[in-house]
Protein backbone atom coordinates (compact mmCIF):
# COMPACT_ATOMS: atom_id res chain seq x y z
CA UNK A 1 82.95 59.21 -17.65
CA UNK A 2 84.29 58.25 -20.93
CA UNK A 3 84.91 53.76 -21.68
CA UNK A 4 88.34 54.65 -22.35
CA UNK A 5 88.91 56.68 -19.12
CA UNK A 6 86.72 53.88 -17.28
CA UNK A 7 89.30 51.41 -19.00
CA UNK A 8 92.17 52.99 -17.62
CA UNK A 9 90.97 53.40 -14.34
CA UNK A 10 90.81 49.79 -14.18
CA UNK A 11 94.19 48.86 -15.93
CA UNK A 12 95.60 51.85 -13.05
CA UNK A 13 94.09 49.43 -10.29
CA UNK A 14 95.77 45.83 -11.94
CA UNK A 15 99.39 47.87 -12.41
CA UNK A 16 99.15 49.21 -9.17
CA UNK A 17 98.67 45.42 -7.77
CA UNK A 18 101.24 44.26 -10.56
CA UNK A 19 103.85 46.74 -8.97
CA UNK A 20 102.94 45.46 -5.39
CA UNK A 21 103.43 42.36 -5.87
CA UNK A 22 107.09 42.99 -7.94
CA UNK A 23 107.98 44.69 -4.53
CA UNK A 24 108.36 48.27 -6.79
CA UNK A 25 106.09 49.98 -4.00
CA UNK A 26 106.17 49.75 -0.58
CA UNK A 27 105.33 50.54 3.17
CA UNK A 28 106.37 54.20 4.00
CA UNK A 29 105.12 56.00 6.98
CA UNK A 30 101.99 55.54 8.18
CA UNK A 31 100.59 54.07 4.90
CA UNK A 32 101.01 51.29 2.79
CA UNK A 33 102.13 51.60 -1.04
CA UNK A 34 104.71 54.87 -1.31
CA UNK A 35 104.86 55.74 -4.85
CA UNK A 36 102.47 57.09 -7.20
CA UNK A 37 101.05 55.66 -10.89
CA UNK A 38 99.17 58.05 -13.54
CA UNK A 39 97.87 58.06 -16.89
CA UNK A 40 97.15 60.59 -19.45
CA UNK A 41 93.36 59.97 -21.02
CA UNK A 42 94.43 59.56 -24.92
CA UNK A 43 93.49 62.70 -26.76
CA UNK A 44 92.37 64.84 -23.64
CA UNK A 45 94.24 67.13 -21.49
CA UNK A 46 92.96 65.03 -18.06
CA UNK A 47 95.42 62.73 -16.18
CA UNK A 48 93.93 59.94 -13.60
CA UNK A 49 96.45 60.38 -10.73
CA UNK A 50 97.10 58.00 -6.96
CA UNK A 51 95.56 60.17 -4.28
CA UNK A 52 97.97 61.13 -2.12
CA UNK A 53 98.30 58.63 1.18
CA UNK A 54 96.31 55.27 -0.47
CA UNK A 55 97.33 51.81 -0.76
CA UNK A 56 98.50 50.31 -3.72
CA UNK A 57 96.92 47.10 -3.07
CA UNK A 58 93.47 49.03 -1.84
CA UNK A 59 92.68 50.78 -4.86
CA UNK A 60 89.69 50.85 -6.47
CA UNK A 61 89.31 52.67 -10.30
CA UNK A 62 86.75 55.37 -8.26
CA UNK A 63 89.74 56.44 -5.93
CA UNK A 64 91.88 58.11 -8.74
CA UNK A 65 91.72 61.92 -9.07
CA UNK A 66 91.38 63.76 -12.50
CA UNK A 67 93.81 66.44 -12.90
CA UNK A 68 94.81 68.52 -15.70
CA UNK A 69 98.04 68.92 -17.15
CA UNK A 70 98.80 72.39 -14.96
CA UNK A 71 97.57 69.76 -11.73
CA UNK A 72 94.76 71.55 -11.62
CA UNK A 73 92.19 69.22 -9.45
CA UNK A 74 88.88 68.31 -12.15
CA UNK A 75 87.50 65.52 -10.19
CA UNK A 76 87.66 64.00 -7.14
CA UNK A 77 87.75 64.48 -3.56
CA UNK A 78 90.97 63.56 -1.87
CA UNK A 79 93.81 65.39 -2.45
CA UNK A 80 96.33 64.28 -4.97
CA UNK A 81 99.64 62.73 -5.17
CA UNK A 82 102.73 65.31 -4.07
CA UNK A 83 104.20 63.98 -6.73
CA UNK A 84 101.52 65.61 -9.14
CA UNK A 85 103.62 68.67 -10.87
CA UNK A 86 105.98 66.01 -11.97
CA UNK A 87 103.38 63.66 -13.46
CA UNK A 88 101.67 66.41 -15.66
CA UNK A 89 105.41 67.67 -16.72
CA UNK A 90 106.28 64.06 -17.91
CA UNK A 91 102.90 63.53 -19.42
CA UNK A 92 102.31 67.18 -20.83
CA UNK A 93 106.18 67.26 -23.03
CA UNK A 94 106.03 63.38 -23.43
CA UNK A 95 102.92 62.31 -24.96
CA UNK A 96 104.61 59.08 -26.06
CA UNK A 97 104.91 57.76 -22.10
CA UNK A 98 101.19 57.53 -22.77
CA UNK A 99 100.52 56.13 -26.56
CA UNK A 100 103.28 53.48 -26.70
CA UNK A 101 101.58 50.79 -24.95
CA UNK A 102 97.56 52.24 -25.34
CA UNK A 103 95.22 49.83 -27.65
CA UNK A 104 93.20 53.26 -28.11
């Protein structure tokens, strides 16, 4: 694993807190944190994804599945977000939703 894809692992953990604790995710069903949060790795075609039925506040960087931008599953072994054709759309035509805020 990459710094930079270690490094946004981590800042995927503090924004999933960060949303928490704005009240921007919360309990649905039988888990806590509904919603998803996922990053394109700068330069790469792999996006860090939620797996599907964590906790926002539980997450740790290692929980995050690598997808590509079809959703193909890379790495990981829980299954990711529902919400992962939708992700890799945004991220594959936007590449901007990534860059704008990135110190890479």
């Amino acid at each position: 694993m990459s710094d930079v894809e270690r490094d946004i692992r981590e800042r995927l953990v503090e924004m999933a807190k960060r949303m928490w604790d704005e009240g921007l995710t919360t309990k649905t069903g039988l888990y806590w944190g509904g919603g998803n949060i996922s990053m394109r790795v700068p330069g790469t075609d792999r996006v860090l994804i939620k797996p599907s039925g964590f906790s926002f506040v539980e997450l740790k960087p290692e929980d995050f599945i690598v997808v590509d931008l079809n959703g193909n599953v890379l790495e990981g072994v829980n299954k990711p977000s529902s919400e992962t054709p939708m992700h890799t759309t945004i991220l594959r035509n936007r590449i901007d939703c990534c860059l704008k805020n990135c110190a890479w």
